[in-house]
N, C-alpha and C. Protein backbone atom coordinates (compact mmCIF):
# COMPACT_ATOMS: atom_id res chain seq x y z
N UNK A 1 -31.66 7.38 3.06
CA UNK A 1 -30.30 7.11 3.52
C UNK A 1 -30.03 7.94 4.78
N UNK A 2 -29.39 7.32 5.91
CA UNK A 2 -29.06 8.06 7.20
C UNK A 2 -28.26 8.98 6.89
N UNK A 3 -27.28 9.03 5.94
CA UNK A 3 -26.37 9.89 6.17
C UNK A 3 -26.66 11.44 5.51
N UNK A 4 -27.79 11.16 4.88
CA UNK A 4 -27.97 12.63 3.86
C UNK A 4 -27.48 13.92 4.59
N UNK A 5 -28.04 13.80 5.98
CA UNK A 5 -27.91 15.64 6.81
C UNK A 5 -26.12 15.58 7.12
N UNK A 6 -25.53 14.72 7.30
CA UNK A 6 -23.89 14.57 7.30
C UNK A 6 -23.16 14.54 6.40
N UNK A 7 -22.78 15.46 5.71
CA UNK A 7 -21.84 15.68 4.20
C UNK A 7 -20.47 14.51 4.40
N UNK A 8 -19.76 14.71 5.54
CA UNK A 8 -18.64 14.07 6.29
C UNK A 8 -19.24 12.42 6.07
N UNK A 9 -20.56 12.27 6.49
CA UNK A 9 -20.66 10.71 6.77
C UNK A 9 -21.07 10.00 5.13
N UNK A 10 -21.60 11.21 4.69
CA UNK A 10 -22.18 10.65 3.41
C UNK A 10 -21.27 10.26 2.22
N UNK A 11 -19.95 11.19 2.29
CA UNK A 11 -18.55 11.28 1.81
C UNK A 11 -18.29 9.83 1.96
N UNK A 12 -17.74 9.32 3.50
CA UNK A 12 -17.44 8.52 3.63
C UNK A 12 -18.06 6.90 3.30
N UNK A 13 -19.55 6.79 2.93
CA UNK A 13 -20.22 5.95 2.27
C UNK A 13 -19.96 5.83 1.19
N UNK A 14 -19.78 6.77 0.38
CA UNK A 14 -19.58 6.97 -0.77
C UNK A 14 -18.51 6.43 -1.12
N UNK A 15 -17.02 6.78 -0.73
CA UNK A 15 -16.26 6.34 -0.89
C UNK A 15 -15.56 4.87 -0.69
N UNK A 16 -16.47 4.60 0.70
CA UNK A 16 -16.41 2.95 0.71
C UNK A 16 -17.25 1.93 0.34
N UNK A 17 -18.13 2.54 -0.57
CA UNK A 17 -19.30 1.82 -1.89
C UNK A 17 -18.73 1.65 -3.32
N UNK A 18 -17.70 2.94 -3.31
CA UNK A 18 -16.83 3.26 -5.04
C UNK A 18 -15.74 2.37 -4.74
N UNK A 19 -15.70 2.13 -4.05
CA UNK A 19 -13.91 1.96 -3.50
C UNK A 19 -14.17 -0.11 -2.93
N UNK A 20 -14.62 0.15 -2.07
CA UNK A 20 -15.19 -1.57 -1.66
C UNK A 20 -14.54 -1.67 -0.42
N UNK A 21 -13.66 -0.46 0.41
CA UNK A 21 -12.84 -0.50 0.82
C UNK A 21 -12.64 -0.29 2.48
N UNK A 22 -12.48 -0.35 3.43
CA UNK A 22 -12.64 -0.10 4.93
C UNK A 22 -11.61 0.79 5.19
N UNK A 23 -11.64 2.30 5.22
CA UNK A 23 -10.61 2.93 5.77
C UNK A 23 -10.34 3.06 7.15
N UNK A 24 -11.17 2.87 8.16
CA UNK A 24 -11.30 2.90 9.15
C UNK A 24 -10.42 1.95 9.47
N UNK A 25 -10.11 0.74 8.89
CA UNK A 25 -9.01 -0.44 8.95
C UNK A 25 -7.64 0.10 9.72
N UNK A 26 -7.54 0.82 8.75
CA UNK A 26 -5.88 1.47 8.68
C UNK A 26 -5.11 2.06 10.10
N UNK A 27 -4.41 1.79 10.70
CA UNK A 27 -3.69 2.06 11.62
C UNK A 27 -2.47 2.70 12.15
N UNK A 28 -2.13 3.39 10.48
CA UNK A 28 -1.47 4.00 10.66
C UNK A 28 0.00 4.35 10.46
N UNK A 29 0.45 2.47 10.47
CA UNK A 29 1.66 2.19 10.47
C UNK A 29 2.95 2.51 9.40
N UNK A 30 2.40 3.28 8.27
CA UNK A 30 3.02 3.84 7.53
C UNK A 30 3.85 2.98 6.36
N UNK A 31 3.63 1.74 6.17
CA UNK A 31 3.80 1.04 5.39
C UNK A 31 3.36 1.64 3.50
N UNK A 32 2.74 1.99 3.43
CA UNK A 32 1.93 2.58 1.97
C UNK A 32 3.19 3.83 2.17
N UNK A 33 3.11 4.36 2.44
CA UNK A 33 3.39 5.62 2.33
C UNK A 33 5.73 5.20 1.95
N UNK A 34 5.39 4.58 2.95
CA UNK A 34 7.20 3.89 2.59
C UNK A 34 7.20 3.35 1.41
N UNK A 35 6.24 2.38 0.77
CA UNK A 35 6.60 2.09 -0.20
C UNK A 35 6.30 2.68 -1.43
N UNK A 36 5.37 3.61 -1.80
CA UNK A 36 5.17 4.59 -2.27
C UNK A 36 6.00 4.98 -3.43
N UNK A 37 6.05 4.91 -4.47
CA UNK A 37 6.95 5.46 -5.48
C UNK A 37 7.10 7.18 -6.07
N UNK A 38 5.62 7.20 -5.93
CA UNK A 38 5.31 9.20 -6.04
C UNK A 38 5.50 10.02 -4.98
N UNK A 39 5.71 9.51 -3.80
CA UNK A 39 5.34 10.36 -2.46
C UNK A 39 5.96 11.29 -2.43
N UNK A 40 7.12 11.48 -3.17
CA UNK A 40 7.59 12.95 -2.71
C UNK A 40 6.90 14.00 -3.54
N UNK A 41 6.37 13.87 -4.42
CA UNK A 41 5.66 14.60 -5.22
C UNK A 41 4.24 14.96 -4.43
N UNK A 42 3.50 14.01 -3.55
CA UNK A 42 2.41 14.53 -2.99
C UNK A 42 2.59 15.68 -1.81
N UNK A 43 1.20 16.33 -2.00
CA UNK A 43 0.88 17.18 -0.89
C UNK A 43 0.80 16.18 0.33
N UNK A 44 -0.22 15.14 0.68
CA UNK A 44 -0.30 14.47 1.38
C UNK A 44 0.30 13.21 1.67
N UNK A 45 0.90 12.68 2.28
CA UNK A 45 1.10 10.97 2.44
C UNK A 45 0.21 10.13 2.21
N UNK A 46 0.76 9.08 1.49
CA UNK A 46 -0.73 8.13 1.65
C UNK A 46 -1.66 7.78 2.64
N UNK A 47 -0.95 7.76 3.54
CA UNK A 47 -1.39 7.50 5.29
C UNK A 47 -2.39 8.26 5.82
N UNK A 48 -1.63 9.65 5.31
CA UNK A 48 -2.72 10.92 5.69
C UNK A 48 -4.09 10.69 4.72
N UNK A 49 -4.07 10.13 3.84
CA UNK A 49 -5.28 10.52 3.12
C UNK A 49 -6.37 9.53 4.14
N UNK A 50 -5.75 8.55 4.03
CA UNK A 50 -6.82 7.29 5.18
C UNK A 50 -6.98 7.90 6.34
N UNK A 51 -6.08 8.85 7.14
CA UNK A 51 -6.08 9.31 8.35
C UNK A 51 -7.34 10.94 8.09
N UNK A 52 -7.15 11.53 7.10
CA UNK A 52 -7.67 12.88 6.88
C UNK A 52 -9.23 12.17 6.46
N UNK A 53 -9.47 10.79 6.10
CA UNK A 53 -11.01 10.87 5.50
C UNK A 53 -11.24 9.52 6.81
N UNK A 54 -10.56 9.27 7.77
CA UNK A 54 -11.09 8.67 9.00
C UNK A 54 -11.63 9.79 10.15
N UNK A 55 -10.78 11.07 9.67
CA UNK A 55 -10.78 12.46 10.52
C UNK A 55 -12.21 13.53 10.25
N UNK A 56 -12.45 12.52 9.26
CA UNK A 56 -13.55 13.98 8.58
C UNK A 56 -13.15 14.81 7.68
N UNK A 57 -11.92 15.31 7.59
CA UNK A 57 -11.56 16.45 7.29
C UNK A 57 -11.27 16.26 5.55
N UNK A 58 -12.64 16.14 4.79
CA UNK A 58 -12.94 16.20 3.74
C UNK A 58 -11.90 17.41 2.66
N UNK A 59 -12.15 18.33 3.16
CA UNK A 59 -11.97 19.58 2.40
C UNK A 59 -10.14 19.18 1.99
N UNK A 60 -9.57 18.97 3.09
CA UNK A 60 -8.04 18.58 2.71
C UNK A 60 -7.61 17.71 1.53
N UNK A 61 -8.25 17.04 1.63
CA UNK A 61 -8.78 15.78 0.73
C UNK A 61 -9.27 16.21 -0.87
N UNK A 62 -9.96 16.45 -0.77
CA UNK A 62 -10.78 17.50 -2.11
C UNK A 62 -9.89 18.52 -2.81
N UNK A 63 -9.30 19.20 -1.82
CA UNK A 63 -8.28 19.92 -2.57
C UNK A 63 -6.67 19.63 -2.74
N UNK A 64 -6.55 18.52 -2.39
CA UNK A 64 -5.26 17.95 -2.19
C UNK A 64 -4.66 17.67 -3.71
N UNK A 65 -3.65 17.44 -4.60
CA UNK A 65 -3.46 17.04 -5.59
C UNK A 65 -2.75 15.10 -5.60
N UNK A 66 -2.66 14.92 -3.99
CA UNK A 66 -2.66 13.38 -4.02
C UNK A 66 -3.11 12.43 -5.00
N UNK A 67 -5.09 12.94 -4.75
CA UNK A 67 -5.17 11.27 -5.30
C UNK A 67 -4.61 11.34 -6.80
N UNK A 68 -4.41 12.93 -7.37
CA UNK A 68 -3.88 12.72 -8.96
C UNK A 68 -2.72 12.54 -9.34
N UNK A 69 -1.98 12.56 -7.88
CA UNK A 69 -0.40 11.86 -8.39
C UNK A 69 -0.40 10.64 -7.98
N UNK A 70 -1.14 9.89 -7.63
CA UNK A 70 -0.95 8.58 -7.29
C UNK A 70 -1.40 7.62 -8.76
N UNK A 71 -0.11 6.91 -8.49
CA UNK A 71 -0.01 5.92 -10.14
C UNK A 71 -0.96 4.90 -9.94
N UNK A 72 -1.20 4.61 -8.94
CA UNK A 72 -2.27 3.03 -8.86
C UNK A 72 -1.31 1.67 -8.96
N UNK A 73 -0.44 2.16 -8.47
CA UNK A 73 0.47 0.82 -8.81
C UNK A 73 0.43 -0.39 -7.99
N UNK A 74 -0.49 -0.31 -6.90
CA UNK A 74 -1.25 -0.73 -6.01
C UNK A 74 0.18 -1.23 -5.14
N UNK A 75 1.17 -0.95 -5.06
CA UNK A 75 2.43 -1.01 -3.88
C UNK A 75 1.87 -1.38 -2.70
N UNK A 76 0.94 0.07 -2.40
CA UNK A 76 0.84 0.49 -1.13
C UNK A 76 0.14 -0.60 -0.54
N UNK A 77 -1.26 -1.30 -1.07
CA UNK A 77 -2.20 -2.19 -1.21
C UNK A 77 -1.38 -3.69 -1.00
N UNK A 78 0.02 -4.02 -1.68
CA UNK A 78 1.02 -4.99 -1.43
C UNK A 78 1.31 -5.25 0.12
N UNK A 79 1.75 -3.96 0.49
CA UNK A 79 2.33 -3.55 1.46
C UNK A 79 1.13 -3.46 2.67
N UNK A 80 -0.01 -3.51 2.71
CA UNK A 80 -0.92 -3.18 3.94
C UNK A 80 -1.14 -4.32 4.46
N UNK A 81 -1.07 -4.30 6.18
CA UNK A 81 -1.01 -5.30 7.01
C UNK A 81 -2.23 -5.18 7.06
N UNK A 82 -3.20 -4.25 6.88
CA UNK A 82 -4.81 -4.31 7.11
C UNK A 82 -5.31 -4.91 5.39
N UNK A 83 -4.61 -5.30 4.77
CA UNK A 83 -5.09 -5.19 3.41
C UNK A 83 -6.17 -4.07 2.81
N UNK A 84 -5.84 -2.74 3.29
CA UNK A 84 -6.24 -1.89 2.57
C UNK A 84 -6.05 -2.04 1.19
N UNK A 85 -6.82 -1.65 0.11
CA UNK A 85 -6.04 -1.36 -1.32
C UNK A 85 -6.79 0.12 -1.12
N UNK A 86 -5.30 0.69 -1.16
CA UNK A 86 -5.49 2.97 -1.23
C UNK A 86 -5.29 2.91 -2.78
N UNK A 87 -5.21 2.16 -3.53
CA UNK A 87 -4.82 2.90 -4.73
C UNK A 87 -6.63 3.28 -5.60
N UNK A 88 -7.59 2.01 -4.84
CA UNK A 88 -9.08 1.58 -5.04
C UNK A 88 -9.89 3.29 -4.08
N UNK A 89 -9.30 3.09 -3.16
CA UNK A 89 -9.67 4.65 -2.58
C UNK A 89 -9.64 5.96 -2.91
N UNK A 90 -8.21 5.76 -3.68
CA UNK A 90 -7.58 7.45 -4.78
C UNK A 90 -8.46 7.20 -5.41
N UNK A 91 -8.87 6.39 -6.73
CA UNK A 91 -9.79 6.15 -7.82
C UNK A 91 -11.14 6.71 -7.15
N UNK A 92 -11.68 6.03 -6.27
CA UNK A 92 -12.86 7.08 -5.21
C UNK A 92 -12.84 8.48 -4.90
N UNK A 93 -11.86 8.61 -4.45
CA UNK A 93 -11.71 10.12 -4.31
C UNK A 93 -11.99 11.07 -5.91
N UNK A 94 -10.90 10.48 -6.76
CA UNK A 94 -10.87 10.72 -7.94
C UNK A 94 -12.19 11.45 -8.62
N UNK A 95 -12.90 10.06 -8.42
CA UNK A 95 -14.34 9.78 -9.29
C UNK A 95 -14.93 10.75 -8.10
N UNK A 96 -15.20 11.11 -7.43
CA UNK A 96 -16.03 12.11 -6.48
C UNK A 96 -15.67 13.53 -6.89
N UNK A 97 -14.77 13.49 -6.82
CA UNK A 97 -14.07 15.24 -7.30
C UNK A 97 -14.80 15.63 -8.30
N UNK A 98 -14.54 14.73 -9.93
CA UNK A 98 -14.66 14.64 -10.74
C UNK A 98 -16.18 14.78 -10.95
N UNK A 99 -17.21 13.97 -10.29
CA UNK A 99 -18.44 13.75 -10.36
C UNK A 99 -18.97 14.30 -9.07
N UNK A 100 -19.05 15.50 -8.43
CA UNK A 100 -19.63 16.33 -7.58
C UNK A 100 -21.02 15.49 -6.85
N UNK A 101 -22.12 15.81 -8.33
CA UNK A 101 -23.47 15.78 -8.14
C UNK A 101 -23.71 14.26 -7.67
N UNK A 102 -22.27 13.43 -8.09
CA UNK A 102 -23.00 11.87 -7.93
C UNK A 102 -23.81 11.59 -8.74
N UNK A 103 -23.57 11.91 -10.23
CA UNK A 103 -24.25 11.61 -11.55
C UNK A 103 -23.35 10.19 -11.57
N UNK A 104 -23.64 9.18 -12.60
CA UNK A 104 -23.37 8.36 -13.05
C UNK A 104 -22.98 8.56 -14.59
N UNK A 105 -23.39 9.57 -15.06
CA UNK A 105 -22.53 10.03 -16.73
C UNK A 105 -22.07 10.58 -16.28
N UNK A 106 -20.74 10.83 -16.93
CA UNK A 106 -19.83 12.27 -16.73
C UNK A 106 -19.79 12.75 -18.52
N UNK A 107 -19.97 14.11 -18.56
CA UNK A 107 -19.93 15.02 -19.98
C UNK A 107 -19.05 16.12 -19.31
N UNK A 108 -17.87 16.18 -20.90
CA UNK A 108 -16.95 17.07 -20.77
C UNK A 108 -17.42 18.27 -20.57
N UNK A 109 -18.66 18.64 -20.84
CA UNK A 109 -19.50 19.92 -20.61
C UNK A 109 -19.17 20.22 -19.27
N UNK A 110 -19.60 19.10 -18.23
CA UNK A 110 -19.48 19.28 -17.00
C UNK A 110 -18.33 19.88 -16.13
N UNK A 111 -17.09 19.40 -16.52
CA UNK A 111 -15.83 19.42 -15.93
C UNK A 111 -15.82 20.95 -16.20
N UNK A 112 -15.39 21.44 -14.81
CA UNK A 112 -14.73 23.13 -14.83
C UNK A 112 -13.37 23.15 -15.78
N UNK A 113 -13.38 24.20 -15.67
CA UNK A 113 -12.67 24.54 -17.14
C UNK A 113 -10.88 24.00 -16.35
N UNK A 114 -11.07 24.95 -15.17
CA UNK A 114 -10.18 25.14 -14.41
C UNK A 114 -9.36 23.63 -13.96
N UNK A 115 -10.48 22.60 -13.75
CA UNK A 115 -9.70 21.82 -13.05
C UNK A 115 -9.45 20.69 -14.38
N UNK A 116 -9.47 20.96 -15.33
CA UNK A 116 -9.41 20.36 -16.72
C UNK A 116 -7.84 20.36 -16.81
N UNK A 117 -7.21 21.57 -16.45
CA UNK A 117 -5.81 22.01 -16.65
C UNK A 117 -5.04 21.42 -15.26
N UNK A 118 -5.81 21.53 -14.24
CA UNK A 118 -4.87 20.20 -13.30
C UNK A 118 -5.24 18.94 -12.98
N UNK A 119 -6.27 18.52 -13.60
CA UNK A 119 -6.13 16.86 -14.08
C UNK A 119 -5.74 16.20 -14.37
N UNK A 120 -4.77 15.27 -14.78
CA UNK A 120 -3.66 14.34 -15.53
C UNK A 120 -4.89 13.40 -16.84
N UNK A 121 -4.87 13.75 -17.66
CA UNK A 121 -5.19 13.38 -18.96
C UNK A 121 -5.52 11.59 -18.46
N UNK A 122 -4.42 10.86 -17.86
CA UNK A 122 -5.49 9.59 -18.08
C UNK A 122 -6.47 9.56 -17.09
N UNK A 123 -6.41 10.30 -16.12
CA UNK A 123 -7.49 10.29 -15.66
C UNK A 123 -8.99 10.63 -15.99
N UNK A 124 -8.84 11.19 -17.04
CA UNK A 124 -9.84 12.38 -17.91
C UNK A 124 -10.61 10.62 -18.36
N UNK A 125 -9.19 10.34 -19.61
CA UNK A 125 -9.56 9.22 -20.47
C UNK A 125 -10.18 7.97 -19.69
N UNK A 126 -9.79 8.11 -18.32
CA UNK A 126 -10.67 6.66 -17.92
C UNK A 126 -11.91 7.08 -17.35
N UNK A 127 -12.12 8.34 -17.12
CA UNK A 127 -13.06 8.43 -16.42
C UNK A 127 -14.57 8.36 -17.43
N UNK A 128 -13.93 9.15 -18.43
CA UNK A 128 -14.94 9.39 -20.16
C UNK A 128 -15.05 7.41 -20.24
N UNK A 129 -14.23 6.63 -20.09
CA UNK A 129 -14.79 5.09 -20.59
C UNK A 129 -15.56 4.62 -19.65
N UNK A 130 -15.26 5.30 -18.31
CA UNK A 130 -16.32 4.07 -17.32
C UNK A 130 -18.04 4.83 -17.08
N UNK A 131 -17.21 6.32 -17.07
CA UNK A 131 -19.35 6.83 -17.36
C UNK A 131 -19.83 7.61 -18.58
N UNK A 132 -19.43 7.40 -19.38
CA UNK A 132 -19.54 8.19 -20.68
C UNK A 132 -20.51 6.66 -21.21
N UNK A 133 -21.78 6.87 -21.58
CA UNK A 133 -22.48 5.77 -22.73
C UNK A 133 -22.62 6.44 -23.62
């Protein structure tokens, strides 16, 4: 794979292989983020997250508590003149956080203790049904 020596580029494969999704699309216009039902609760805007992982700037991203307040209510995805769906992208982000190594099982063994306590529980529960055999 080209991207192995680029953490930034390899991120971004990743996420638009989990996801199905073209962030690079996005333009900006702030539509997601207006319609948005959690946004005041996020660190980031929805906008910013497409803008911060078009930017590179991974680490913002990773430590952000966004993609775990975002409901998936796919609004934002309603609302995109690029037909982005961000709610398919949070779930990416999600599943990356969650799954570091890019394993395909996830075991509760795995999960830091730490980020167990700022996780939102359904996220836990869906994540245990889609790689847990």
């Amino acid at each position: 794979m080209q991207n192995q020596g680029n953490p930034v580029k390899k991120l971004h494969s990743e996420i638009m292989e989990r996801s199905g999704q073209d962030f690079y699309k996005c333009i900006q216009c702030g539509k997601c983020t207006a319609g948005c039902p959690v946004v005041s609760a996020m660190d980031l805007l929805p906008r910013e997250v497409l803008l911060y992982l078009q930017m590179g700037q991974v680490e913002k991203l990773m430590n952000s508590k966004t993609p775990w307040i975002c409901a998936s209510c796919f609004t934002c995805g309603a609302r995109c003149i690029k037909d982005i769906d961000l709610a398919r992208i949070m779930e990416a982000i999600r599943a990356k956080i969650l799954r570091p190594r890019g394993a395909n099982a996830l075991s509760p063994g795995e999960i830091p203790k730490e980020l167990l306590q700022k996780v939102p529980q359904q996220a836990l529960v869906s994540s245990f049904r889609k790689y847990t055999r």
